[in-house]
PDB file of N, CA and C in Angstrom:
ATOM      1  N   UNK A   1      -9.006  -6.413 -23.353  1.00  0.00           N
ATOM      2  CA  UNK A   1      -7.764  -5.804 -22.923  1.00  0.00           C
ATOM      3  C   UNK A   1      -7.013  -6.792 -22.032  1.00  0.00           C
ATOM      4  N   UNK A   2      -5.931  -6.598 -21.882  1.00  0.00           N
ATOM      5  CA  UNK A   2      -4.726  -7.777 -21.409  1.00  0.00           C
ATOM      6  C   UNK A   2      -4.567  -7.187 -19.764  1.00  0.00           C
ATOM      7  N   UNK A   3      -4.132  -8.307 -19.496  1.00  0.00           N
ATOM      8  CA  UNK A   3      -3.736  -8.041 -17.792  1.00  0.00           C
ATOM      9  C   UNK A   3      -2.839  -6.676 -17.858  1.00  0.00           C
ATOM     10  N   UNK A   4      -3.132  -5.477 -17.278  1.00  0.00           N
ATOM     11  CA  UNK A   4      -1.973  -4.543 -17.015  1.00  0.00           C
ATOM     12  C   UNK A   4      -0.590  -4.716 -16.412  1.00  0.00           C
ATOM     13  N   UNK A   5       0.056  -4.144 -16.219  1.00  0.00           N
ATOM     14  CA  UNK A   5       1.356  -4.488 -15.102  1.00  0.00           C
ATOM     15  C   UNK A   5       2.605  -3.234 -15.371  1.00  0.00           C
ATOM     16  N   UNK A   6       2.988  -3.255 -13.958  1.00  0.00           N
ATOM     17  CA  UNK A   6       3.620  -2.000 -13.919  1.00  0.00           C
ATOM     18  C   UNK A   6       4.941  -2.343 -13.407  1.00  0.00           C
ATOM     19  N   UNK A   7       6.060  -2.058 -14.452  1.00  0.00           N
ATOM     20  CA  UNK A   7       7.541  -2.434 -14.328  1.00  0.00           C
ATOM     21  C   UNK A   7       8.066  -1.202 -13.218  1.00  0.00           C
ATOM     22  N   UNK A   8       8.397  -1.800 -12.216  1.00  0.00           N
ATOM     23  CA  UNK A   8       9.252  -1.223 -11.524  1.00  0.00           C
ATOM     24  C   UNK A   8      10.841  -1.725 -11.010  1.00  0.00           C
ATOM     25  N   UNK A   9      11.422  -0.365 -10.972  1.00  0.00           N
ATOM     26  CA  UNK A   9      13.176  -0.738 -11.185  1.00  0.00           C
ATOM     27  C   UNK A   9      12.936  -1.596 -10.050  1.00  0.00           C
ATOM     28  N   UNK A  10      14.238  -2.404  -9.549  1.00  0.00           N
ATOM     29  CA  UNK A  10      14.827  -3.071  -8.723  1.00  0.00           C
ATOM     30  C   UNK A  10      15.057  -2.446  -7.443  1.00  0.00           C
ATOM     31  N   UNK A  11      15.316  -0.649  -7.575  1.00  0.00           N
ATOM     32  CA  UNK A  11      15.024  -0.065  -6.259  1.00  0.00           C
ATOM     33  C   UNK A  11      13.806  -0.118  -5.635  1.00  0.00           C
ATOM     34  N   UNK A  12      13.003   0.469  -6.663  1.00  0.00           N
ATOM     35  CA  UNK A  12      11.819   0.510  -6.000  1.00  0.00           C
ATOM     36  C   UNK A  12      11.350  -0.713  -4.974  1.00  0.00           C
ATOM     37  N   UNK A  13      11.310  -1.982  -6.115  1.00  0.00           N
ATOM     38  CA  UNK A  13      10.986  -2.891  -5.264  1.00  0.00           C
ATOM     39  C   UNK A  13      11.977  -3.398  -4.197  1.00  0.00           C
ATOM     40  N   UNK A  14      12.230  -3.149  -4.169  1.00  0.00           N
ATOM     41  CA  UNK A  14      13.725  -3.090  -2.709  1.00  0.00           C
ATOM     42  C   UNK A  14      13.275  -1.916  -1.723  1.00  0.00           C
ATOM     43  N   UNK A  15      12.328  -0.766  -1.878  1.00  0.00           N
ATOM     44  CA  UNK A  15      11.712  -0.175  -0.616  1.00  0.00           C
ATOM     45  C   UNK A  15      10.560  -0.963  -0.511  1.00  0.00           C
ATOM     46  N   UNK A  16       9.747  -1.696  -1.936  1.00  0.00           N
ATOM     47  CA  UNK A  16       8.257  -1.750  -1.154  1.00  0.00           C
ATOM     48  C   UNK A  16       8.706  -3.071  -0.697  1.00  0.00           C
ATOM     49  N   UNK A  17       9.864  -3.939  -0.563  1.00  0.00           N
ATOM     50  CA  UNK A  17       9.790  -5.310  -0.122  1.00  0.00           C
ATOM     51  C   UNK A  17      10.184  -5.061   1.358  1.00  0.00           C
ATOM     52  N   UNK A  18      11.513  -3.866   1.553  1.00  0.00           N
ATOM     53  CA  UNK A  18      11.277  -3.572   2.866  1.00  0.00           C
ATOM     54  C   UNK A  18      10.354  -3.077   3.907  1.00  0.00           C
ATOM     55  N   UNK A  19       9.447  -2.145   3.249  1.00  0.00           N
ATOM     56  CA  UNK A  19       8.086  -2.046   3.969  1.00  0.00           C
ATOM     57  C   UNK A  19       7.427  -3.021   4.105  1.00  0.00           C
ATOM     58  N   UNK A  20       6.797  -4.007   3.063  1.00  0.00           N
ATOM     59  CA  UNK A  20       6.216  -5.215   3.570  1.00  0.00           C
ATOM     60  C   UNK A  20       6.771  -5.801   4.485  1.00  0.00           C
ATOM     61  N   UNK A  21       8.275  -6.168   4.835  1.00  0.00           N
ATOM     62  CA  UNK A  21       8.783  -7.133   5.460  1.00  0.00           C
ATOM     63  C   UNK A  21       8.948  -6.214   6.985  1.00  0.00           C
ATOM     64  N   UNK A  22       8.859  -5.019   6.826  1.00  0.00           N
ATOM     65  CA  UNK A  22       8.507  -4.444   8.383  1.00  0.00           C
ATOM     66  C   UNK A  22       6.889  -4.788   8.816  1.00  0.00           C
ATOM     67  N   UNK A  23       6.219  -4.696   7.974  1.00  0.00           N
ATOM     68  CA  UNK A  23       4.936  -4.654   8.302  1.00  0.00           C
ATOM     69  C   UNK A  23       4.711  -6.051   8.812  1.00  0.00           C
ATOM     70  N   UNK A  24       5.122  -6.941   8.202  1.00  0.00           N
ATOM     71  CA  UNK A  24       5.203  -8.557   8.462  1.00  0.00           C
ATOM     72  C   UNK A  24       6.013  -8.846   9.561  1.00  0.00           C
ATOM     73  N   UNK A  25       7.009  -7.964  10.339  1.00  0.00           N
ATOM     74  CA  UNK A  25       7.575  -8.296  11.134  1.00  0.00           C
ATOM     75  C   UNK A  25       6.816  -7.510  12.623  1.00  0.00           C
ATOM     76  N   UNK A  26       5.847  -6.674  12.277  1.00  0.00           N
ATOM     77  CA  UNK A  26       4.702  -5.923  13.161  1.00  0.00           C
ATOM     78  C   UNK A  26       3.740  -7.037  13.419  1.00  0.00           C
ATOM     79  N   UNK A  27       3.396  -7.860  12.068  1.00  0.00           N
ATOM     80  CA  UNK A  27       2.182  -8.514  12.625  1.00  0.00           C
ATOM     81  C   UNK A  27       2.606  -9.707  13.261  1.00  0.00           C
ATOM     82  N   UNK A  28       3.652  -9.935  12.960  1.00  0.00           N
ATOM     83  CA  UNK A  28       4.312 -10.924  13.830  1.00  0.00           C
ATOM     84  C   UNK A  28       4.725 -10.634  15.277  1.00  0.00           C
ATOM     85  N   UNK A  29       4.674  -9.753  15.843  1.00  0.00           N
ATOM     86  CA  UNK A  29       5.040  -9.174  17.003  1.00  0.00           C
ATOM     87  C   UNK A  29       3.622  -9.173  17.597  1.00  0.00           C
ATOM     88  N   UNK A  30       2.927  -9.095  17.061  1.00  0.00           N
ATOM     89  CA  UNK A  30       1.328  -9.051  17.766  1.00  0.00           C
ATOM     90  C   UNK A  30       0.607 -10.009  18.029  1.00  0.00           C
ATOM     91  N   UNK A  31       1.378 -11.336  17.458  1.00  0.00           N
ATOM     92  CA  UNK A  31       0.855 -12.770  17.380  1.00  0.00           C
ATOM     93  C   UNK A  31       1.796 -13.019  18.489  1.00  0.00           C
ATOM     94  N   UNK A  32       2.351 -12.605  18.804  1.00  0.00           N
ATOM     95  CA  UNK A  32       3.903 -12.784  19.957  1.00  0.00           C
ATOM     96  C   UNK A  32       2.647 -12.459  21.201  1.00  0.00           C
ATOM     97  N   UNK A  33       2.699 -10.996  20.815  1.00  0.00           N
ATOM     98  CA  UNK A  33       1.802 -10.183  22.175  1.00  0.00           C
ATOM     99  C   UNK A  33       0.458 -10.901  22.299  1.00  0.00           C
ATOM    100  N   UNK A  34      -0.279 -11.785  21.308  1.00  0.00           N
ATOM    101  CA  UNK A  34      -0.884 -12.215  22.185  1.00  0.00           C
ATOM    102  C   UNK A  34      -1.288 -13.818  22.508  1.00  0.00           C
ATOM    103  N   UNK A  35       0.107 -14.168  22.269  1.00  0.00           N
ATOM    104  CA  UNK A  35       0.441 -15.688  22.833  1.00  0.00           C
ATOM    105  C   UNK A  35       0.655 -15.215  24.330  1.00  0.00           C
ATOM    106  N   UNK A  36       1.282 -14.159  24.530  1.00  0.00           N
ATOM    107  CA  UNK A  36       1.921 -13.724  25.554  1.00  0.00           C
ATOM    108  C   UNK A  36       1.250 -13.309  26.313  1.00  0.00           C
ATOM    109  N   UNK A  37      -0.317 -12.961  26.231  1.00  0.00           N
ATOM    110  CA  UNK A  37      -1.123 -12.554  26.810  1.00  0.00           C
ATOM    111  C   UNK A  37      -1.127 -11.201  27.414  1.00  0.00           C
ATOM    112  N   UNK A  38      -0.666 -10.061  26.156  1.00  0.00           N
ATOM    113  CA  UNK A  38      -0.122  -8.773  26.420  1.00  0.00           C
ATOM    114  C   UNK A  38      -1.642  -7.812  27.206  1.00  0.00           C
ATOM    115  N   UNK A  39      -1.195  -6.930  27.525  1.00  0.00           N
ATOM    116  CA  UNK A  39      -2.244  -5.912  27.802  1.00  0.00           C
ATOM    117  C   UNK A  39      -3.140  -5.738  26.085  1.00  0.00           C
ATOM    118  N   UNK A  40      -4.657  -5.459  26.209  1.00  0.00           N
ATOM    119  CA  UNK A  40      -5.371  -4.986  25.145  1.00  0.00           C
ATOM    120  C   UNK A  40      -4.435  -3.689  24.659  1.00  0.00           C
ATOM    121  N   UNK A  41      -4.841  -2.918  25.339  1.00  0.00           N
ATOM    122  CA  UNK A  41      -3.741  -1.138  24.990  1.00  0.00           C
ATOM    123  C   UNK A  41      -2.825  -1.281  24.012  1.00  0.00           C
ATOM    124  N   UNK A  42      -1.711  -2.388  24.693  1.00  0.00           N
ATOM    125  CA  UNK A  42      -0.228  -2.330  23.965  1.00  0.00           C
ATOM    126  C   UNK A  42      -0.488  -2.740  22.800  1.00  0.00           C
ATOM    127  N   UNK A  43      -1.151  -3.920  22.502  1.00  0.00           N
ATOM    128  CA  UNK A  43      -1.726  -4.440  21.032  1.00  0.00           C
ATOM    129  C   UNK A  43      -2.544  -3.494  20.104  1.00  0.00           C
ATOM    130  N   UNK A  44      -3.479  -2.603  20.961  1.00  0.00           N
ATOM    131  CA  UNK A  44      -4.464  -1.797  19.858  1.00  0.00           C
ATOM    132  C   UNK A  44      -3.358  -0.722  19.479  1.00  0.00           C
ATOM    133  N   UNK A  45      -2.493  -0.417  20.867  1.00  0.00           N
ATOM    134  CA  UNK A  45      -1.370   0.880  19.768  1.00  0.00           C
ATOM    135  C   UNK A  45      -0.137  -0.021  18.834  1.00  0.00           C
ATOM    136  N   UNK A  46      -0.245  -1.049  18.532  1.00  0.00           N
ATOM    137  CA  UNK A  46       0.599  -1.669  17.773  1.00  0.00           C
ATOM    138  C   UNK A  46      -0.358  -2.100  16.675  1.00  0.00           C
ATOM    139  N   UNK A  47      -1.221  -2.432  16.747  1.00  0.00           N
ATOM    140  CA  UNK A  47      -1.703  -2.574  15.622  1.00  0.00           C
ATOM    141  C   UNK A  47      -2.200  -0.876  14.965  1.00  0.00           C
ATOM    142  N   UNK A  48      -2.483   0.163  15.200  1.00  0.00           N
ATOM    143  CA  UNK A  48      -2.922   1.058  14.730  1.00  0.00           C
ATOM    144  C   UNK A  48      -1.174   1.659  14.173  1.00  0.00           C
ATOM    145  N   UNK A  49      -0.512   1.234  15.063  1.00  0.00           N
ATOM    146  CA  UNK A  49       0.742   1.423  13.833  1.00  0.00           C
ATOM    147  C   UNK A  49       1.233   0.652  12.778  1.00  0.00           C
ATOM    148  N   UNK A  50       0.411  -0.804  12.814  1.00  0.00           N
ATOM    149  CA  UNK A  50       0.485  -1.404  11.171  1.00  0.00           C
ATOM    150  C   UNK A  50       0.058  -0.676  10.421  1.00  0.00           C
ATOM    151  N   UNK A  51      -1.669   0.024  10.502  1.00  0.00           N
ATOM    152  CA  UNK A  51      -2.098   0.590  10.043  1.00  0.00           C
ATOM    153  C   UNK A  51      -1.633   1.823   9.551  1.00  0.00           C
ATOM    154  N   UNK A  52      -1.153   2.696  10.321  1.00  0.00           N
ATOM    155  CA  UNK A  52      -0.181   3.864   9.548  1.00  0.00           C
ATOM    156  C   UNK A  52       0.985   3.386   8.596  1.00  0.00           C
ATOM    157  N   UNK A  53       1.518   1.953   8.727  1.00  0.00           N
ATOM    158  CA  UNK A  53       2.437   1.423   7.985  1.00  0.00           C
ATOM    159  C   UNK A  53       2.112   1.254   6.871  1.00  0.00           C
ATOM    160  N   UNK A  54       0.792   0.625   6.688  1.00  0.00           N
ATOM    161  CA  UNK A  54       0.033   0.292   5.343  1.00  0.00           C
ATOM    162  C   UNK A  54      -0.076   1.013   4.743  1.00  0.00           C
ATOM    163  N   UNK A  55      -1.069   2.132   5.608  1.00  0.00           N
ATOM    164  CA  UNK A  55      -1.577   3.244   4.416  1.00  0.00           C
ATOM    165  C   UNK A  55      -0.241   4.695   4.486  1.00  0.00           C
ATOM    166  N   UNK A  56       0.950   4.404   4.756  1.00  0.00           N
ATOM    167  CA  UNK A  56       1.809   4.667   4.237  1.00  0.00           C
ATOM    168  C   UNK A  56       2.623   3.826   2.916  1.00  0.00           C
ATOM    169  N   UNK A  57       2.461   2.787   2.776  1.00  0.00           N
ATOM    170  CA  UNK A  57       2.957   1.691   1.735  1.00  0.00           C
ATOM    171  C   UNK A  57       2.222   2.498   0.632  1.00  0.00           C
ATOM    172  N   UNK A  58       0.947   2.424   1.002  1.00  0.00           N
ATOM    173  CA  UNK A  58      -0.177   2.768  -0.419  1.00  0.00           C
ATOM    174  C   UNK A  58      -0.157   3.998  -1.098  1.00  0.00           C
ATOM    175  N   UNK A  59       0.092   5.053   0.385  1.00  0.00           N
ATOM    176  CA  UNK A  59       0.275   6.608  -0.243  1.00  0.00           C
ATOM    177  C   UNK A  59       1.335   6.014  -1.650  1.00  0.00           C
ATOM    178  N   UNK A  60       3.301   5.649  -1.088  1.00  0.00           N
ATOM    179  CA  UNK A  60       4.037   5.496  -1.596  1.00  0.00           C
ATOM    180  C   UNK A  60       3.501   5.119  -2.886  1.00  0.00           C
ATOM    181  N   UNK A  61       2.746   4.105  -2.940  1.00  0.00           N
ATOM    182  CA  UNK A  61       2.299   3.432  -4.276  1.00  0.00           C
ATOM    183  C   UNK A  61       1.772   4.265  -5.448  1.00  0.00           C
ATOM    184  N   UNK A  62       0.658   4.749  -4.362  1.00  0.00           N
ATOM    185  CA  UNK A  62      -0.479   5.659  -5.294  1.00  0.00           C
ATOM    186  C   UNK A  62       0.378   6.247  -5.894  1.00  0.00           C
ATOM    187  N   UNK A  63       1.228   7.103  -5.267  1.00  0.00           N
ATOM    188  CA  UNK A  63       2.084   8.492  -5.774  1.00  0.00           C
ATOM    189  C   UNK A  63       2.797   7.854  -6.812  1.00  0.00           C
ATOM    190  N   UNK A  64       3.488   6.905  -7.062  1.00  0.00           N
ATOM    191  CA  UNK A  64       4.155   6.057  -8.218  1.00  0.00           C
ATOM    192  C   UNK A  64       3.120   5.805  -8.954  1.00  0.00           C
ATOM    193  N   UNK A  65       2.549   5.714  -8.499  1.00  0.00           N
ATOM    194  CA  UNK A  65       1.232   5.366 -10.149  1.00  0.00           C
ATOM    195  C   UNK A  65       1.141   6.284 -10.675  1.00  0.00           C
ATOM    196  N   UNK A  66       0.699   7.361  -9.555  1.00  0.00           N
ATOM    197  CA  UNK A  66      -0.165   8.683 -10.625  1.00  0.00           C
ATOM    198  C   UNK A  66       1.492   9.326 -11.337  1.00  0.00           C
ATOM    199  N   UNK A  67       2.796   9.049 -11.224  1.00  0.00           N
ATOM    200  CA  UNK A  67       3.609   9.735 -11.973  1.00  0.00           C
ATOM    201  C   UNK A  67       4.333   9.108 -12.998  1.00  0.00           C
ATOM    202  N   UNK A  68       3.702   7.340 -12.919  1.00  0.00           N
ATOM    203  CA  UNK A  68       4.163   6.189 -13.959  1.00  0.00           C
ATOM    204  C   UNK A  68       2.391   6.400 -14.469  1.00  0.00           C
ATOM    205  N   UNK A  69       2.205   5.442 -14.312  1.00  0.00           N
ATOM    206  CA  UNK A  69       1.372   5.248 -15.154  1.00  0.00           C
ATOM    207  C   UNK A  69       0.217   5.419 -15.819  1.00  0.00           C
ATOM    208  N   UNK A  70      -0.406   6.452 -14.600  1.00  0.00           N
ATOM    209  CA  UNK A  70      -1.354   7.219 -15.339  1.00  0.00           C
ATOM    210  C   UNK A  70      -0.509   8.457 -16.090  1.00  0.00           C
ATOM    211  N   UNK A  71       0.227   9.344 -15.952  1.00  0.00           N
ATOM    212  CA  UNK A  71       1.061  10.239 -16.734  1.00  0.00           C
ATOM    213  C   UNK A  71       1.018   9.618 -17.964  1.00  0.00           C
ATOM    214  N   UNK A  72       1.175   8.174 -17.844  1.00  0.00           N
ATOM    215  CA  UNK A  72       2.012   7.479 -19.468  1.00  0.00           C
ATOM    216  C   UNK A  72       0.679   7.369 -19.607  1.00  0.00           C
ATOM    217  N   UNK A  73      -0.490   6.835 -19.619  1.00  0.00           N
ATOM    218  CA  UNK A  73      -2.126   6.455 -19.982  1.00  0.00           C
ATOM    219  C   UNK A  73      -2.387   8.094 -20.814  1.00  0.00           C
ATOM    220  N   UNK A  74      -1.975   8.969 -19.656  1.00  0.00           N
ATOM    221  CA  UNK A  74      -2.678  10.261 -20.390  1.00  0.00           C
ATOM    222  C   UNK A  74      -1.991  10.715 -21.383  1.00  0.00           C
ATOM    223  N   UNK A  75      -0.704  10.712 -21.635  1.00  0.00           N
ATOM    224  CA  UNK A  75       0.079  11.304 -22.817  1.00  0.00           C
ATOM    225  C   UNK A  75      -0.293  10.250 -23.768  1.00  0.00           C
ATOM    226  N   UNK A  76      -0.852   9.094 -23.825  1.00  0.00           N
ATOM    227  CA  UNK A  76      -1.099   8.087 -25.056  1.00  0.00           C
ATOM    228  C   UNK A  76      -2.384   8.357 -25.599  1.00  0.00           C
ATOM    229  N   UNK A  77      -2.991   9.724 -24.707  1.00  0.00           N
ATOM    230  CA  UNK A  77      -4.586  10.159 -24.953  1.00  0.00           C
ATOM    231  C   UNK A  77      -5.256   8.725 -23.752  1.00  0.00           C
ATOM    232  N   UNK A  78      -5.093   7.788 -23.519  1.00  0.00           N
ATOM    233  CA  UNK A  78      -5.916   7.088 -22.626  1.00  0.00           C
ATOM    234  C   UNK A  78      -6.543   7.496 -21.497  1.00  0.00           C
ATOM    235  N   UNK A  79      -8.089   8.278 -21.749  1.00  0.00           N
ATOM    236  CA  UNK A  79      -8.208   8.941 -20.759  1.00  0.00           C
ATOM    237  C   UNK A  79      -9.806   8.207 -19.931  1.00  0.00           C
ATOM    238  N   UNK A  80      -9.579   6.947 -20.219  1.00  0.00           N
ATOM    239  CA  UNK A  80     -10.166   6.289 -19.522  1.00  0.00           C
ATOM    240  C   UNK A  80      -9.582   6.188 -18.179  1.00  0.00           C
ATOM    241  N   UNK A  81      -8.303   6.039 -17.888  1.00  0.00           N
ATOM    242  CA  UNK A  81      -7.785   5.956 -16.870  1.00  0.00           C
ATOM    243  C   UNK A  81      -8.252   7.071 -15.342  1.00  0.00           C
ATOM    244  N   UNK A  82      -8.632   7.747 -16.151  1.00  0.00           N
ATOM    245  CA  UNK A  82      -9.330   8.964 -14.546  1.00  0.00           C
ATOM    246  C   UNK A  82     -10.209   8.267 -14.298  1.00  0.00           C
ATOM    247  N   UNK A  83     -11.320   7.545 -15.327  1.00  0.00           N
ATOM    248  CA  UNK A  83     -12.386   6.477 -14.528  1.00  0.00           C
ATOM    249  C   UNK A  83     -11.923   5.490 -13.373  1.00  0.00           C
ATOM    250  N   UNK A  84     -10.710   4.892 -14.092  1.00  0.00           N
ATOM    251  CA  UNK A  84      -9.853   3.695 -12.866  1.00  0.00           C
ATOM    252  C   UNK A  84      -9.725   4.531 -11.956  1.00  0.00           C
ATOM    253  N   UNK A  85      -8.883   5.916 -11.666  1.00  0.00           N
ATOM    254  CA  UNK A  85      -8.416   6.551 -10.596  1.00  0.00           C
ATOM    255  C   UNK A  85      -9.643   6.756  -9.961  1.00  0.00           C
ATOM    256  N   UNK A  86     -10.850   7.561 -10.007  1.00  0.00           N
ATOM    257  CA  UNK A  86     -11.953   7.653  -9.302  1.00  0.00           C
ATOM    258  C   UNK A  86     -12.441   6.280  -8.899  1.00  0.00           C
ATOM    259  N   UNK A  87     -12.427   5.433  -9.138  1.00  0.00           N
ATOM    260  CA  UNK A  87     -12.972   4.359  -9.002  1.00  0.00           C
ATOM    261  C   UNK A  87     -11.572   3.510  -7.244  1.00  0.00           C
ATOM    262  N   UNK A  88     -10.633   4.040  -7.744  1.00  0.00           N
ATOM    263  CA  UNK A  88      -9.555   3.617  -7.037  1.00  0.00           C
ATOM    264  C   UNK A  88      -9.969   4.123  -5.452  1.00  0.00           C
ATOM    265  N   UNK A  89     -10.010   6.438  -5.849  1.00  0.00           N
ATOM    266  CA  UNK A  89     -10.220   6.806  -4.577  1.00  0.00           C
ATOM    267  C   UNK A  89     -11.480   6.617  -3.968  1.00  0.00           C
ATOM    268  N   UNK A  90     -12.375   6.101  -4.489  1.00  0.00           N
ATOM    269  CA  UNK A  90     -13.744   5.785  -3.954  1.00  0.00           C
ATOM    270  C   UNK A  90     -13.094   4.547  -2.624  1.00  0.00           C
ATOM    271  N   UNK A  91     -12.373   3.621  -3.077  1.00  0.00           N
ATOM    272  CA  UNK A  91     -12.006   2.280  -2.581  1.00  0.00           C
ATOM    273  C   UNK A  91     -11.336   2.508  -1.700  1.00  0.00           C
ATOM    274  N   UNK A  92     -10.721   3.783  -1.971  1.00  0.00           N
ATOM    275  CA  UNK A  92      -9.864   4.160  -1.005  1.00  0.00           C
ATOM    276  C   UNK A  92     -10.196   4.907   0.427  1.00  0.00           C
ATOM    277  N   UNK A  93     -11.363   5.592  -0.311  1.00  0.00           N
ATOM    278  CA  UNK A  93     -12.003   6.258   1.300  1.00  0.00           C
ATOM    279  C   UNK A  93     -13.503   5.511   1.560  1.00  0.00           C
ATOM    280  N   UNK A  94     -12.957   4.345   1.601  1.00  0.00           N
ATOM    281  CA  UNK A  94     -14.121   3.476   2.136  1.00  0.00           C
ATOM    282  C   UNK A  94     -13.936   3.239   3.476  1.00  0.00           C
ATOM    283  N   UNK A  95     -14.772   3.033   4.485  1.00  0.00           N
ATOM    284  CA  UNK A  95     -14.477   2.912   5.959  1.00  0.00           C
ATOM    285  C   UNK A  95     -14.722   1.596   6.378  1.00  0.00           C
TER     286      UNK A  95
END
């Protein structure tokens, strides 16, 4: 089977490039804070809000998958694809 890939409009990728480029502009602020020799505190609550940033990016994602492309996998009968998805949320609630 061939590399997959998932066409998304020009909007879309115009929110997920702005989320990355916030998120990139977070971790850059934390490399600031600690050239700067910030308090521990201010950094652990800035970084635990990358973290809500991320796994807000991913919700966004997931939710576009499961209504692109697994929808399209299952109406083609491809129902291998619930294996990928279980396999996905396993990865996903890993700690």
């Amino acid at each position: 089977m061939g590399i997959k890939k998932t066409c998304r409009s020009d909007q879309e990728k115009k929110i997920i490039n702005n989320r990355l480029n916030r998120i990139e502009g977070q971790i850059k602020g934390i490399k600031r804070m600690i050239h700067e020799d910030t308090y521990c505190n201010d950094i652990l609550i800035q970084l635990s809000a990358i973290e809500n940033s991320v796994k807000s990016l991913s919700n966004h994602i997931l939710e576009n998958h499961l209504y692109s492309c697994v929808a399209n996998d299952l109406e083609q009968g491809n129902f291998e694809i619930i294996d990928e998805l279980i396999s996905l949320f396993k990865k996903f609630n890993r700690s």
